[in-house]
PDB file of N, CA and C in Angstrom:
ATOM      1  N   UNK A   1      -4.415  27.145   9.548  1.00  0.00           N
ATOM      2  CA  UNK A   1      -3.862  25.820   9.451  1.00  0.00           C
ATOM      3  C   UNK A   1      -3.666  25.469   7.990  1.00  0.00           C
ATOM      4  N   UNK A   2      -2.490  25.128   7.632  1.00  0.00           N
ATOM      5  CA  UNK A   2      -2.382  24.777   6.337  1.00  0.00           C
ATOM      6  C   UNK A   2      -2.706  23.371   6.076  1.00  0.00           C
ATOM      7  N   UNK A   3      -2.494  23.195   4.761  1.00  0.00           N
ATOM      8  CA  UNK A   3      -2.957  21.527   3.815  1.00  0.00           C
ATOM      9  C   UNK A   3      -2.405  20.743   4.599  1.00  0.00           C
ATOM     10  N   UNK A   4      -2.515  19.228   4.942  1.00  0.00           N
ATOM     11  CA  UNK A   4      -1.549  17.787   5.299  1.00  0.00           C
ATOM     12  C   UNK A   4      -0.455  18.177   4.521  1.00  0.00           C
ATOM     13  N   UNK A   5       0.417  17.671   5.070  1.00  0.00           N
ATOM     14  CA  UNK A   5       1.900  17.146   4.376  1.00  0.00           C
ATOM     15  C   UNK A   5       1.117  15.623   3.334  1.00  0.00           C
ATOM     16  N   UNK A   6       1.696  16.001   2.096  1.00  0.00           N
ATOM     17  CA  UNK A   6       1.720  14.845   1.385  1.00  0.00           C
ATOM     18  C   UNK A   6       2.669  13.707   1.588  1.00  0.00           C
ATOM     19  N   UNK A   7       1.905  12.210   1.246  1.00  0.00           N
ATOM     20  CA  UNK A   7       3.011  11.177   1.532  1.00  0.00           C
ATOM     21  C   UNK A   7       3.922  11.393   0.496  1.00  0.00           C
ATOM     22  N   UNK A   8       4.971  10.784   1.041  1.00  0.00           N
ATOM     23  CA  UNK A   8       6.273  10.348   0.470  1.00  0.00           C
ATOM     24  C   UNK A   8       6.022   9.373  -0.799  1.00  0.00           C
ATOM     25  N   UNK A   9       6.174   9.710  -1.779  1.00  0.00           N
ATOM     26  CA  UNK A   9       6.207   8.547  -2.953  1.00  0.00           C
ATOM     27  C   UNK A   9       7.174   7.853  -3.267  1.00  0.00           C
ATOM     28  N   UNK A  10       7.120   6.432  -3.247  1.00  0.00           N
ATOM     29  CA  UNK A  10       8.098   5.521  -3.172  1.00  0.00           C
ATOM     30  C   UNK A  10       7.813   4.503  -4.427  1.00  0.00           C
ATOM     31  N   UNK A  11       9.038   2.997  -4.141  1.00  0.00           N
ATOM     32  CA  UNK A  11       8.486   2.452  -5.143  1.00  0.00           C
ATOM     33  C   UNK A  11       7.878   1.520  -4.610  1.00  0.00           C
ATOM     34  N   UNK A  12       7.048   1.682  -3.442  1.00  0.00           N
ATOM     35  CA  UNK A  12       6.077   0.674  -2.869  1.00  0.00           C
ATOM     36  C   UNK A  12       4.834   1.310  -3.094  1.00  0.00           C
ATOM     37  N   UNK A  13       4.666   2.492  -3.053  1.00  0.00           N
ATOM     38  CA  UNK A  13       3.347   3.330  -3.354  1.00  0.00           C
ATOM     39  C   UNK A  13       2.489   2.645  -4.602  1.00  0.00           C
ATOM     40  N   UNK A  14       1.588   2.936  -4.035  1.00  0.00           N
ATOM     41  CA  UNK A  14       0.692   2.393  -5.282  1.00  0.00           C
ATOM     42  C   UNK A  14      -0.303   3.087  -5.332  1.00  0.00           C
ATOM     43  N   UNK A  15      -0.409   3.954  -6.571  1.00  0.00           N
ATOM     44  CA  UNK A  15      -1.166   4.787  -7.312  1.00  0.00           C
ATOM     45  C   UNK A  15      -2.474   4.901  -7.517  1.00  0.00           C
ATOM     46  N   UNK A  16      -3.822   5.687  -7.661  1.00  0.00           N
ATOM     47  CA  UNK A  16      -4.936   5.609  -8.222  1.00  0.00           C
ATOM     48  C   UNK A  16      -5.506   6.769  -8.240  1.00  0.00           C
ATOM     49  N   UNK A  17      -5.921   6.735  -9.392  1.00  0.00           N
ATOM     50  CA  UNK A  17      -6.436   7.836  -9.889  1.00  0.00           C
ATOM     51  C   UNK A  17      -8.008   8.381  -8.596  1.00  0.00           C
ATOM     52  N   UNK A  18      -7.392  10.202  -8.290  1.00  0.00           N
ATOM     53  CA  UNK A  18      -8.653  10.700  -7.575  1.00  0.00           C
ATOM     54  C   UNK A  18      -9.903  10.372  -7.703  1.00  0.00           C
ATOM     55  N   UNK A  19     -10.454  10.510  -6.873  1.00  0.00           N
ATOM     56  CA  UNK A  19     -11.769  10.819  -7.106  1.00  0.00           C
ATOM     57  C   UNK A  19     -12.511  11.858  -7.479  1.00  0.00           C
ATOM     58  N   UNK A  20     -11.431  12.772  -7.350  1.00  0.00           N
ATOM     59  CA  UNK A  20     -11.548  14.111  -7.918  1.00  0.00           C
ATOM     60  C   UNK A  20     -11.357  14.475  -9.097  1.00  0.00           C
ATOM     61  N   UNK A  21     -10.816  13.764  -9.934  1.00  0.00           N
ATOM     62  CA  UNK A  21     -10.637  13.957 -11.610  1.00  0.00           C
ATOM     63  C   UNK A  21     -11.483  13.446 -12.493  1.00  0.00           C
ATOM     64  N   UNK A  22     -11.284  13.836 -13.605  1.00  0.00           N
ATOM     65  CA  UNK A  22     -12.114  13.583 -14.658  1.00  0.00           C
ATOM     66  C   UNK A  22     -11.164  13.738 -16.192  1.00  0.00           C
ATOM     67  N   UNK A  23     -11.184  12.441 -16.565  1.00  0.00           N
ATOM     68  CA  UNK A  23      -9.733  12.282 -17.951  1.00  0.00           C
ATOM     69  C   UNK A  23     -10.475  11.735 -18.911  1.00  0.00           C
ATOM     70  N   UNK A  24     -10.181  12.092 -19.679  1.00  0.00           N
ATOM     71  CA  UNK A  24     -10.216  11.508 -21.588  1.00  0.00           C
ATOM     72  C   UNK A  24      -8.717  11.237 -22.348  1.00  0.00           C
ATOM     73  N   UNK A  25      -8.872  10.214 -23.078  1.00  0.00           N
ATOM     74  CA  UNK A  25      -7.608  10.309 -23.469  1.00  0.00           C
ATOM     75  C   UNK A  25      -7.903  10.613 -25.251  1.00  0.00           C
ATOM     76  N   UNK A  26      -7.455  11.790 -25.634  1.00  0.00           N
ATOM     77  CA  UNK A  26      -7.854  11.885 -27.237  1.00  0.00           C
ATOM     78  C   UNK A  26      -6.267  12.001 -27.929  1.00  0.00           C
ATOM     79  N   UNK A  27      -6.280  11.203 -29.181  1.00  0.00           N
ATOM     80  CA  UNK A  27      -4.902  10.958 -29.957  1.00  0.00           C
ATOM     81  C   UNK A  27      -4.225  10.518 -28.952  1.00  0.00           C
ATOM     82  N   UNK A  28      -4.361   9.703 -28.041  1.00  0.00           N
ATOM     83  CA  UNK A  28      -3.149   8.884 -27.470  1.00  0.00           C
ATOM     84  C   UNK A  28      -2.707  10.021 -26.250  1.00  0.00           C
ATOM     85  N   UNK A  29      -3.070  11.287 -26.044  1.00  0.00           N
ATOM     86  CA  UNK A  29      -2.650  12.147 -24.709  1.00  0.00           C
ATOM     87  C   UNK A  29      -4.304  12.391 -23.708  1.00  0.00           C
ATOM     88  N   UNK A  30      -3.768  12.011 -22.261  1.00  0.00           N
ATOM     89  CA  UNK A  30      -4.414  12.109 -21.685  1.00  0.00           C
ATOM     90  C   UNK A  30      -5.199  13.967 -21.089  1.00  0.00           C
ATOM     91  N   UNK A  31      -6.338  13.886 -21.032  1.00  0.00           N
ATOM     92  CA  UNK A  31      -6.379  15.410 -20.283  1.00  0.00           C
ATOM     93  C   UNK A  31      -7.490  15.115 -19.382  1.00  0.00           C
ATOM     94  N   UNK A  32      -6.248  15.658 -18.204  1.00  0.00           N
ATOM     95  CA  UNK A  32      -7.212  15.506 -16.991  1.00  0.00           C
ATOM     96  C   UNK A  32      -7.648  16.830 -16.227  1.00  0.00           C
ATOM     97  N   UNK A  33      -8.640  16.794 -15.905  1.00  0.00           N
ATOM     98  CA  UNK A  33      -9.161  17.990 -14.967  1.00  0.00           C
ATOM     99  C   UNK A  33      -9.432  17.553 -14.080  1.00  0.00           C
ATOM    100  N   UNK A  34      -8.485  18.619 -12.479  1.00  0.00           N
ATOM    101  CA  UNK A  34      -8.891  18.330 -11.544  1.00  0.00           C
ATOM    102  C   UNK A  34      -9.721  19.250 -10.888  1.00  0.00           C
ATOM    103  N   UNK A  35     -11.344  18.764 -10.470  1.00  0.00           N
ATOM    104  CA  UNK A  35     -12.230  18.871 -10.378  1.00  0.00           C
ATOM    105  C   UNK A  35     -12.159  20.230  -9.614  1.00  0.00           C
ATOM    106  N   UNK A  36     -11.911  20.108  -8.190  1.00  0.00           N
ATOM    107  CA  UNK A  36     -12.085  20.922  -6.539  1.00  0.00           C
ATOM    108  C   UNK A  36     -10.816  22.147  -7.518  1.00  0.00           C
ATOM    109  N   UNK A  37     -10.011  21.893  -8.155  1.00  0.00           N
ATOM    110  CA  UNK A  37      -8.706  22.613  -8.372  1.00  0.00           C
ATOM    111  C   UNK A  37      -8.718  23.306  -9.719  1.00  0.00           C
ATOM    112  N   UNK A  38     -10.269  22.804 -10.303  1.00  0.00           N
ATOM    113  CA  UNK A  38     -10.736  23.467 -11.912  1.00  0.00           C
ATOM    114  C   UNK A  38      -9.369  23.653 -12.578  1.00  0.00           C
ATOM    115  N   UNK A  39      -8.605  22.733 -13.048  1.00  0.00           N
ATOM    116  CA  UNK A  39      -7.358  23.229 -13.607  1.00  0.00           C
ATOM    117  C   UNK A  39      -7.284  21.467 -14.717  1.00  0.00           C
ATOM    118  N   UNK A  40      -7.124  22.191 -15.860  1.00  0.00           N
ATOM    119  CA  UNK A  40      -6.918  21.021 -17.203  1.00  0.00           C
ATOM    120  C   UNK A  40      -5.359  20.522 -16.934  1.00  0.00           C
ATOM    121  N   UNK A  41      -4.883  19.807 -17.211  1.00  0.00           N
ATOM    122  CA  UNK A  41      -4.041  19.272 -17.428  1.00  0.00           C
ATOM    123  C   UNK A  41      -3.785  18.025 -18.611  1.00  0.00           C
ATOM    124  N   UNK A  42      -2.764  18.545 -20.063  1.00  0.00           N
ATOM    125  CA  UNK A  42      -2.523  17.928 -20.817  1.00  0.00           C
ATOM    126  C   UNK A  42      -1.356  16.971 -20.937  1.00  0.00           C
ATOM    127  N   UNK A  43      -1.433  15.622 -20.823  1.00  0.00           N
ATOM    128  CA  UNK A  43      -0.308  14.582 -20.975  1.00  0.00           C
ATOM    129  C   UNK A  43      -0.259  14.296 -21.763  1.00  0.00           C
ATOM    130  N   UNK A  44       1.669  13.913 -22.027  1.00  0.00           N
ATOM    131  CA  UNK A  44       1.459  13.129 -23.333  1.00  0.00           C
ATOM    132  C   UNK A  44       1.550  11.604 -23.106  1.00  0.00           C
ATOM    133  N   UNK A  45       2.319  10.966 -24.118  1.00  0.00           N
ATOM    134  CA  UNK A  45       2.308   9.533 -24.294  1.00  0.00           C
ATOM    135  C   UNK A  45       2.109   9.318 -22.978  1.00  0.00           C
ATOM    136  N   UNK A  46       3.568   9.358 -23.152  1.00  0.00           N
ATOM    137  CA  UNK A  46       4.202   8.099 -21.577  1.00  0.00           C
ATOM    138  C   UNK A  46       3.310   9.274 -20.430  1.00  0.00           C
ATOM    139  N   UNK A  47       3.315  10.476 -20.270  1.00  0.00           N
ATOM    140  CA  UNK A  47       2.710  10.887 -19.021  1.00  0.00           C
ATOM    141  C   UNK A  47       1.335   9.889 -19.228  1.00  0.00           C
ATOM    142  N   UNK A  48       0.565   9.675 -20.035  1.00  0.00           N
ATOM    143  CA  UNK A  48      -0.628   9.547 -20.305  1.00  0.00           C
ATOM    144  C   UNK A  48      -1.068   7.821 -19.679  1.00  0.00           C
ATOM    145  N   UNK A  49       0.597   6.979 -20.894  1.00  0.00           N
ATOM    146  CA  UNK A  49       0.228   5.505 -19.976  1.00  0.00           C
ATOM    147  C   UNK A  49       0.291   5.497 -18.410  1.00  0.00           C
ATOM    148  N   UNK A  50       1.175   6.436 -17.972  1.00  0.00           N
ATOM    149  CA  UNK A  50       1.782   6.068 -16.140  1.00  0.00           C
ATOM    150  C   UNK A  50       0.680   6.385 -15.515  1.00  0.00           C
ATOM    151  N   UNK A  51      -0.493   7.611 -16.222  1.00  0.00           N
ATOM    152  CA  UNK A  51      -1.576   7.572 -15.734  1.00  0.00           C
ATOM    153  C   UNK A  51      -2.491   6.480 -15.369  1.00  0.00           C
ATOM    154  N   UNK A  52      -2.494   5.707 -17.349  1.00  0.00           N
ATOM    155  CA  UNK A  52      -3.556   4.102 -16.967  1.00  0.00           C
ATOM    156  C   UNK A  52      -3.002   3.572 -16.317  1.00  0.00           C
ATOM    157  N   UNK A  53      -2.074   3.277 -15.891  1.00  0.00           N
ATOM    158  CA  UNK A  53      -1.057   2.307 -15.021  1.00  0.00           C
ATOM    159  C   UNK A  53      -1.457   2.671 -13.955  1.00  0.00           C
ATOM    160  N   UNK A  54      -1.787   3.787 -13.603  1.00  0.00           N
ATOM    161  CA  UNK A  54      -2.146   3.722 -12.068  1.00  0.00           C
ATOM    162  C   UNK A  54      -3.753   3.060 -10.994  1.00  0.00           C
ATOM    163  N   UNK A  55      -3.857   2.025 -11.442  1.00  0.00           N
ATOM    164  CA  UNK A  55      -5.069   0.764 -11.012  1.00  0.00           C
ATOM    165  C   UNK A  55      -5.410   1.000  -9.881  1.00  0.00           C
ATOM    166  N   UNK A  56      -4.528   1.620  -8.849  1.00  0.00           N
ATOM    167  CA  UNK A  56      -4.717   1.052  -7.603  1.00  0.00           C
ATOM    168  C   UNK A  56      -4.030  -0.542  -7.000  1.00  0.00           C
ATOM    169  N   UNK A  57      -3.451  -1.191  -8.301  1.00  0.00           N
ATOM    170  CA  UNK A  57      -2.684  -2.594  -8.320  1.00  0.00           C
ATOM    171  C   UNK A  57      -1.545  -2.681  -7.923  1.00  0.00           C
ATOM    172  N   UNK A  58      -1.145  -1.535  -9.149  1.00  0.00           N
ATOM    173  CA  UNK A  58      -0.076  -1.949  -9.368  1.00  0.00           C
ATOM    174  C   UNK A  58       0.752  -0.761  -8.639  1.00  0.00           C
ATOM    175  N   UNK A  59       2.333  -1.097  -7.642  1.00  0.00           N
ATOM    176  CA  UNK A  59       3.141  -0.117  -7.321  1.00  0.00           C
ATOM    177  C   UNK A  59       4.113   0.806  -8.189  1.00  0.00           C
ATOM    178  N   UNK A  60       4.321   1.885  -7.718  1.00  0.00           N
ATOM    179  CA  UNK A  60       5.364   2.381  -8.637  1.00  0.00           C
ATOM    180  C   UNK A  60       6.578   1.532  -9.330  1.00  0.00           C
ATOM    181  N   UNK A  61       7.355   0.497  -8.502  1.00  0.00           N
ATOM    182  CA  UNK A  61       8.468   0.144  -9.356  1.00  0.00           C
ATOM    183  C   UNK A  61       7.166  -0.725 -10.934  1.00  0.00           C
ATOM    184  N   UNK A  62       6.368  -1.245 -10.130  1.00  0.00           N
ATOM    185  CA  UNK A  62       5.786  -2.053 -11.457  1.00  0.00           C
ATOM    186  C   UNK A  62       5.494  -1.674 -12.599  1.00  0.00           C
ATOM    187  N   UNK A  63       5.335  -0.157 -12.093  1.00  0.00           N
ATOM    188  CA  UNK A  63       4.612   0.987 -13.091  1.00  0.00           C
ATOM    189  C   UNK A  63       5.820   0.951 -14.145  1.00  0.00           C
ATOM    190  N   UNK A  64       7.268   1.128 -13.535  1.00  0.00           N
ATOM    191  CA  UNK A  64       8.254   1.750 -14.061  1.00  0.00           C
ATOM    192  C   UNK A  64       8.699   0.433 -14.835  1.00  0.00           C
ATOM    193  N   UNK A  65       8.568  -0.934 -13.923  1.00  0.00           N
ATOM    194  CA  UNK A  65       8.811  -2.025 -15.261  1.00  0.00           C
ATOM    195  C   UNK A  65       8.100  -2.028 -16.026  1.00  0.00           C
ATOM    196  N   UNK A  66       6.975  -1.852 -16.417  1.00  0.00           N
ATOM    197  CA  UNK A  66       5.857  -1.704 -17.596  1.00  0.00           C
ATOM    198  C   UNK A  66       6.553  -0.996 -18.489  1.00  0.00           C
ATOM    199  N   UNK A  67       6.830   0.402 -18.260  1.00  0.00           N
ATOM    200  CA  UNK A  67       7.267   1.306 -19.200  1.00  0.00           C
ATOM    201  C   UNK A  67       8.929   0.668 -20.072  1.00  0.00           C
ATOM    202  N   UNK A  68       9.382  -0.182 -18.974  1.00  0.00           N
ATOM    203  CA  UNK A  68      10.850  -0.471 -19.529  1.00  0.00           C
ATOM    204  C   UNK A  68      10.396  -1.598 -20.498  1.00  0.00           C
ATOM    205  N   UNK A  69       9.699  -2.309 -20.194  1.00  0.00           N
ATOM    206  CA  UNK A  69       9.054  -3.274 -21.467  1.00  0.00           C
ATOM    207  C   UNK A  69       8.612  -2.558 -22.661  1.00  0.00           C
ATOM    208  N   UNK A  70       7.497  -1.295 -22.569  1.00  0.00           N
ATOM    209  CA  UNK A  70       7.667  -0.926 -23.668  1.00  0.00           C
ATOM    210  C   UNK A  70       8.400   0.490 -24.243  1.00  0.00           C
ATOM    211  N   UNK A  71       8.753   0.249 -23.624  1.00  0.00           N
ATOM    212  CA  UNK A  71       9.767   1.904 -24.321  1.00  0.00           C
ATOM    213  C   UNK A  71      11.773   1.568 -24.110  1.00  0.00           C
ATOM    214  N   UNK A  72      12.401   2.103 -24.448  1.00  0.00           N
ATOM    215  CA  UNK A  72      13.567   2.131 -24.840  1.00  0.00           C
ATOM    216  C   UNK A  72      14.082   2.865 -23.786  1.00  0.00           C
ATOM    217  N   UNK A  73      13.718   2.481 -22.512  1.00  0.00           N
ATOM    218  CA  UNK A  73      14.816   3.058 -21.196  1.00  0.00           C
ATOM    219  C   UNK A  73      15.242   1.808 -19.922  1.00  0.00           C
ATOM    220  N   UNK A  74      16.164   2.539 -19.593  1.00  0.00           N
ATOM    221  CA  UNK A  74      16.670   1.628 -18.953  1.00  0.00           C
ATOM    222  C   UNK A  74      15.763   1.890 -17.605  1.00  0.00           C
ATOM    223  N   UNK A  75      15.442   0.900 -16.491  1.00  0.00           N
ATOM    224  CA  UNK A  75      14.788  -0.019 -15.373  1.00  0.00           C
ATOM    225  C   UNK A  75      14.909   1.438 -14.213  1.00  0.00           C
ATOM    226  N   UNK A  76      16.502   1.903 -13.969  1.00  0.00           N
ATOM    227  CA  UNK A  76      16.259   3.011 -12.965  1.00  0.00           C
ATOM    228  C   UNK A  76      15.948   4.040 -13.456  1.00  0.00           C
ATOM    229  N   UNK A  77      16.499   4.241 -14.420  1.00  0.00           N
ATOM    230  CA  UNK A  77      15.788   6.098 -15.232  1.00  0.00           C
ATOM    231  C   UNK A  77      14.085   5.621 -15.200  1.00  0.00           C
ATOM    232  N   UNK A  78      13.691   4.923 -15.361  1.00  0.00           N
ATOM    233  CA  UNK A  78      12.098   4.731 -15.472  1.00  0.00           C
ATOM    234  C   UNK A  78      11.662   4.896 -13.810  1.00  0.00           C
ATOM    235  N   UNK A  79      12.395   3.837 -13.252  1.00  0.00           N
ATOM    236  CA  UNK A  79      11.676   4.242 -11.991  1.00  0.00           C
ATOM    237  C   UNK A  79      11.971   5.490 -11.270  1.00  0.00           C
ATOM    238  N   UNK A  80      13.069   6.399 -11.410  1.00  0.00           N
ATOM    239  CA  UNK A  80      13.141   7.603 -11.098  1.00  0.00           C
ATOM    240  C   UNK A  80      12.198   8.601 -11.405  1.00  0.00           C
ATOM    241  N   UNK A  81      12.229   8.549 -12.655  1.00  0.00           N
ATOM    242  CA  UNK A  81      11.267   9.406 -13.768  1.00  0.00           C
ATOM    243  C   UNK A  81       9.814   8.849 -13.576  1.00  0.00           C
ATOM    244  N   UNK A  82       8.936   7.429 -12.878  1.00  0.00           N
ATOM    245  CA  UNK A  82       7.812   7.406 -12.965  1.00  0.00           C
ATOM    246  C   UNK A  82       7.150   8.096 -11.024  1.00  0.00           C
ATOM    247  N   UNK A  83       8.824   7.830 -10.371  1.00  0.00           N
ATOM    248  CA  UNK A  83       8.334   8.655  -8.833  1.00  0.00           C
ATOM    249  C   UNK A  83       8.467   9.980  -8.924  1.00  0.00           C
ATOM    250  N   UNK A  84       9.193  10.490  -9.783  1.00  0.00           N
ATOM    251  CA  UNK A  84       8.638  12.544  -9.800  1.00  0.00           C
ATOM    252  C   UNK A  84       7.140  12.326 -10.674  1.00  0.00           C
ATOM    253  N   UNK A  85       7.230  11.860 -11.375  1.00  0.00           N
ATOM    254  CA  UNK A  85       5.863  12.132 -12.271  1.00  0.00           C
ATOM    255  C   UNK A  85       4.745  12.003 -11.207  1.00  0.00           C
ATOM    256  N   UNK A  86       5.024  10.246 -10.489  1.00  0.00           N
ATOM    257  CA  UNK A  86       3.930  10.486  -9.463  1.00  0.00           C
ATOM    258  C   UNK A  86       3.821  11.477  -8.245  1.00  0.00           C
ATOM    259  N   UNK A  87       4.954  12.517  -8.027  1.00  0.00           N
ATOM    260  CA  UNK A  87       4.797  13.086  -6.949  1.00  0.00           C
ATOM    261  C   UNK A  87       4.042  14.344  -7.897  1.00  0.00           C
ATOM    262  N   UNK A  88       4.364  14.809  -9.059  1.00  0.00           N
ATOM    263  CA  UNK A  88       3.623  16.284  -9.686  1.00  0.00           C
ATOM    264  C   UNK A  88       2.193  15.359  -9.818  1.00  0.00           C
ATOM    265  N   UNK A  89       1.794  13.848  -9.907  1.00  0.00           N
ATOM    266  CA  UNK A  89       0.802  14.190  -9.870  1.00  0.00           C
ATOM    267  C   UNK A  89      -0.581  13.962  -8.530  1.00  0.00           C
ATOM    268  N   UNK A  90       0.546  13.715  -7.839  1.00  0.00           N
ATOM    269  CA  UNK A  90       0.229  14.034  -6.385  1.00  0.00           C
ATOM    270  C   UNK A  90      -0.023  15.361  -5.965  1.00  0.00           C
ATOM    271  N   UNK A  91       0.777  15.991  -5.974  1.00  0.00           N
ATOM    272  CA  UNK A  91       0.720  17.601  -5.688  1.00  0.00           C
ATOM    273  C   UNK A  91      -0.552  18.104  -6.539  1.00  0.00           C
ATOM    274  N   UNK A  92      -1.061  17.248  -7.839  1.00  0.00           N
ATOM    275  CA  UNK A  92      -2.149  18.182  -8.531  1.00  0.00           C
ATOM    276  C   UNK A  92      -3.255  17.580  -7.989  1.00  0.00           C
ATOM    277  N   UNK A  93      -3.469  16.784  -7.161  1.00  0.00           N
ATOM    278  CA  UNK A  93      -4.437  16.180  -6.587  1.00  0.00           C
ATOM    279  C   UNK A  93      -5.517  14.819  -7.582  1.00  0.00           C
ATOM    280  N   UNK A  94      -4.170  14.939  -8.541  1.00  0.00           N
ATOM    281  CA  UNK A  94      -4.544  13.960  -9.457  1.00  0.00           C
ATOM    282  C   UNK A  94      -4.798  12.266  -9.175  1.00  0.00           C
ATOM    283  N   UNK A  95      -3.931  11.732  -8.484  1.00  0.00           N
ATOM    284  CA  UNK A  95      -4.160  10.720  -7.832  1.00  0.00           C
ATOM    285  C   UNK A  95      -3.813  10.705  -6.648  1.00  0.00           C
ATOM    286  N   UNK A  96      -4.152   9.248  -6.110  1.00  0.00           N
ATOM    287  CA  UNK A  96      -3.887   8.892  -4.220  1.00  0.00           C
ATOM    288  C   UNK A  96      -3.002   7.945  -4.597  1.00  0.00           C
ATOM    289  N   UNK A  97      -2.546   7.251  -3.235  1.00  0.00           N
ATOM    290  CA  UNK A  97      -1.391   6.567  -2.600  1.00  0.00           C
ATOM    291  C   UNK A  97      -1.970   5.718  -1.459  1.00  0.00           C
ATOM    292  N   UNK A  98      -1.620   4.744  -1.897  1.00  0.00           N
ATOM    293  CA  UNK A  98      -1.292   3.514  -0.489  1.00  0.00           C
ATOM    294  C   UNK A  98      -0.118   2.460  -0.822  1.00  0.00           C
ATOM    295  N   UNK A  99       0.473   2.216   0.375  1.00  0.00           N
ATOM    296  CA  UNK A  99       1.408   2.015   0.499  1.00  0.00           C
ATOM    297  C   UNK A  99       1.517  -0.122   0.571  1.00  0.00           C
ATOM    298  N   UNK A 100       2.273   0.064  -0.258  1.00  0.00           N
ATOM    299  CA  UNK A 100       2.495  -1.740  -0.014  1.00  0.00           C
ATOM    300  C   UNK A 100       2.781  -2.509  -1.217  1.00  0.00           C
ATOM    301  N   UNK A 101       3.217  -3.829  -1.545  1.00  0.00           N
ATOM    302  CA  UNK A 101       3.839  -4.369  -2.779  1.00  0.00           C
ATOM    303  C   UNK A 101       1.914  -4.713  -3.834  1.00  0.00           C
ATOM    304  N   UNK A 102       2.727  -4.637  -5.114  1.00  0.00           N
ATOM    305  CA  UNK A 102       1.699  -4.897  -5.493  1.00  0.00           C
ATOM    306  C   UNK A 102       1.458  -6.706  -5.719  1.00  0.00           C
ATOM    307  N   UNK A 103       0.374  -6.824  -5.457  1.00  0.00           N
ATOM    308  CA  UNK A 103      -0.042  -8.265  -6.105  1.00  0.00           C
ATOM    309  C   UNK A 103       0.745  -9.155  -6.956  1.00  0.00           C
TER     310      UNK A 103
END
């Protein structure tokens, strides 16, 4: 029997970091290790904020307006670019998902 099918990441999803990881953030890039999967993983900037951004609060589009406030992209390239990021870091078992608007 293989793994669950992973959910679908949307921009209602709302993010939080595993319970399975363990992150530091040194010079501004995050590195996370996931625990069960013994595998490092180095982020930079922006991988690093979409990480703190992920509260458990706040949903993906919110994630992706955050970033358009501070960085120099436009509203859909952010939210495109913050739902693959959250699906690689879904697939690394880096964070979870529940579904619904944020607060």
């Amino acid at each position: 029997m293989g793994e669950p099918a992973l959910p679908t990441v949307t921009a209602r999803s709302v993010p939080r970091p595993s319970a399975r990881i363990a992150s530091r953030v040194v010079d501004g890039k995050a590195l996370v290790v996931v625990i069960d999967r013994r595998k490092l993983h180095s982020l930079n900037e922006v991988g690093s904020r979409v990480l703190e951004l992920c509260d458990g609060q706040r949903d993906a589009a919110a994630i992706a307006s955050e970033l358009t406030a501070e960085l120099d992209v436009h509203g859909d390239r952010a939210l495109a670019d913050v739902l693959v990021f959250l699906r690689r870091l879904l697939e690394e078992g880096a964070i979870e998902l529940t579904e619904g608007a944020a607060p």
